[in-house]
Each structure stands twice: as C-alpha cells, then as structure tokens.
Protein backbone atom coordinates (compact mmCIF):
# COMPACT_ATOMS: atom_id res chain seq x y z
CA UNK A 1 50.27 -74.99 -19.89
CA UNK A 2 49.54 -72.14 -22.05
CA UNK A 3 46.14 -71.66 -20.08
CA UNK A 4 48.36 -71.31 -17.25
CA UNK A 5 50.46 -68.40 -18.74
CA UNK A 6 47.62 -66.46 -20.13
CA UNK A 7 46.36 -66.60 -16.51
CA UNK A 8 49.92 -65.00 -14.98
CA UNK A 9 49.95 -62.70 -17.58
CA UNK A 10 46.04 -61.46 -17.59
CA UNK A 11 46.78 -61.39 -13.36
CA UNK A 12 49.99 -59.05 -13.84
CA UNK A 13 47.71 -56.22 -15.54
CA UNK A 14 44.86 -56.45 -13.39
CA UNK A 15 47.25 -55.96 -10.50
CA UNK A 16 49.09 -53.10 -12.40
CA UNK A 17 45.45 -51.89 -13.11
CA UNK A 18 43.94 -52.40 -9.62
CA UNK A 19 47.13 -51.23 -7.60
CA UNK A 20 46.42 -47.62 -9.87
CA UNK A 21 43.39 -47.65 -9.05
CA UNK A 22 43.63 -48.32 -5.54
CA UNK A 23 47.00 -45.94 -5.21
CA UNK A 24 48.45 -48.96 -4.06
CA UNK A 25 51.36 -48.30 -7.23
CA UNK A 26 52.25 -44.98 -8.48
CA UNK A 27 51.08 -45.05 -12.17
CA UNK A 28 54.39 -44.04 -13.28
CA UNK A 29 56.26 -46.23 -11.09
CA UNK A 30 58.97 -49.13 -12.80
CA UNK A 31 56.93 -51.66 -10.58
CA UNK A 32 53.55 -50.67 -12.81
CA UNK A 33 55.46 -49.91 -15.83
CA UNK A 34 57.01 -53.52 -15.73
CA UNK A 35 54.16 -55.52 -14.66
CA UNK A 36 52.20 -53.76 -17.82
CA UNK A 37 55.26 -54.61 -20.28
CA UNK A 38 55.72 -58.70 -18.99
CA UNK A 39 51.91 -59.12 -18.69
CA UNK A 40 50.49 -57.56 -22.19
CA UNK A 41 54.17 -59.00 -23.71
CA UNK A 42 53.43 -62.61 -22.20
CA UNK A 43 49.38 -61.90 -23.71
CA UNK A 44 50.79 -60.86 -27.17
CA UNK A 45 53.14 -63.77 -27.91
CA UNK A 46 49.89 -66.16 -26.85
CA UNK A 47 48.04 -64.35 -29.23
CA UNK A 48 50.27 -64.23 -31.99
CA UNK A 49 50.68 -68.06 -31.20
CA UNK A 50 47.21 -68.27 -31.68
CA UNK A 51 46.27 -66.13 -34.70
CA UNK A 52 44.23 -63.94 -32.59
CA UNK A 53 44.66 -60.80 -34.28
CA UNK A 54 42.32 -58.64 -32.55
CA UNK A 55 44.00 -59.62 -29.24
CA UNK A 56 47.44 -59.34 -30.51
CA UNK A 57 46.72 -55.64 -31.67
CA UNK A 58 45.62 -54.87 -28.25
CA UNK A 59 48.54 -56.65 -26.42
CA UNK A 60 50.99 -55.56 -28.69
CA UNK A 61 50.23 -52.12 -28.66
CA UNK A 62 49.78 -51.83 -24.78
CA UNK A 63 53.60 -53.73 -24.42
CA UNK A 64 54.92 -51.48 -26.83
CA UNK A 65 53.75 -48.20 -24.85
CA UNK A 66 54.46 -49.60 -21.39
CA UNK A 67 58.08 -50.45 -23.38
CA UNK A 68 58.96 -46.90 -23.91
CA UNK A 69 57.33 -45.77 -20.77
CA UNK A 70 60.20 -47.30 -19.42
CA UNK A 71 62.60 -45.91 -21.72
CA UNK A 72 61.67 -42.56 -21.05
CA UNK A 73 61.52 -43.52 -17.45
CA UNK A 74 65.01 -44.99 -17.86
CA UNK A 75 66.53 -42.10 -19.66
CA UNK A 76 65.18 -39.66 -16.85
CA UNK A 77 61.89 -37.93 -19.34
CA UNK A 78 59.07 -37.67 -18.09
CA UNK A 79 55.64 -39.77 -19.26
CA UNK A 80 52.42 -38.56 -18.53
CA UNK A 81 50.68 -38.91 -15.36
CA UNK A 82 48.30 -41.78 -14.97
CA UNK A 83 44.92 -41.51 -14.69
C-alpha cells in the first residue's frame, strides 16, 4: 500500500512540475502550490517512515516552501515568479 502512495505522491509533483513547464499551471497558482505541498508532504512522511534521511531532507524542505508559498499566497504577498 505504501508503494501505492509514494506513486500518488511522486505523480502530484511531476504534474505540478510538467504543467509549469508546459504553462499548463501558472507557477504561482494555489492548484501548483497545493499539488507541491500534498505530494512532497505525502513523500516526506514515507520517508521519515522509512529512515530515509536524504529523501526526507529533500521532501521536507520542498513541503515546507510550497507551505508558505501558500501562506504568502493566502495572506495576499507576493512569492517569486516561477521559473
């Protein structure tokens, strides 16, 4: 099951990634902000699960700045533009 919910969350950033890319999402967007959070978030509990430090460090740190993109999003400041 866990296979399964590394796979949702891995899919959820490469579609945040690839709708960037693609300017299918606006790199600002909630839609690519929230995708980012829940699919690194979903990848960093895994990891932690899993002693996977290395991972977790990435995972955590990408959920943490997609978190207070939307913060700032939320509270009307502007991030910086995606690239």
């Amino acid at each position: 099951m866990s296979q399964v919910v590394q796979v949702l969350g891995a899919l959820l950033l490469l579609f945040a990634f690839a709708g960037t890319q693609f300017r299918w999402i606006d790199g600002r967007s909630y839609a690519n902000l929230v995708l980012n959070f829940v699919g690194s978030a979903i990848l960093a509990v895994l990891a932690a699960m899993d002693r996977q430090w290395g991972f977790l460090l990435l995972e955590g740190v990408w959920s943490l700045v997609s978190l207070g993109g939307l913060i700032a999003k939320t509270i009307g400041r502007e991030t910086a533009a995606a690239h």
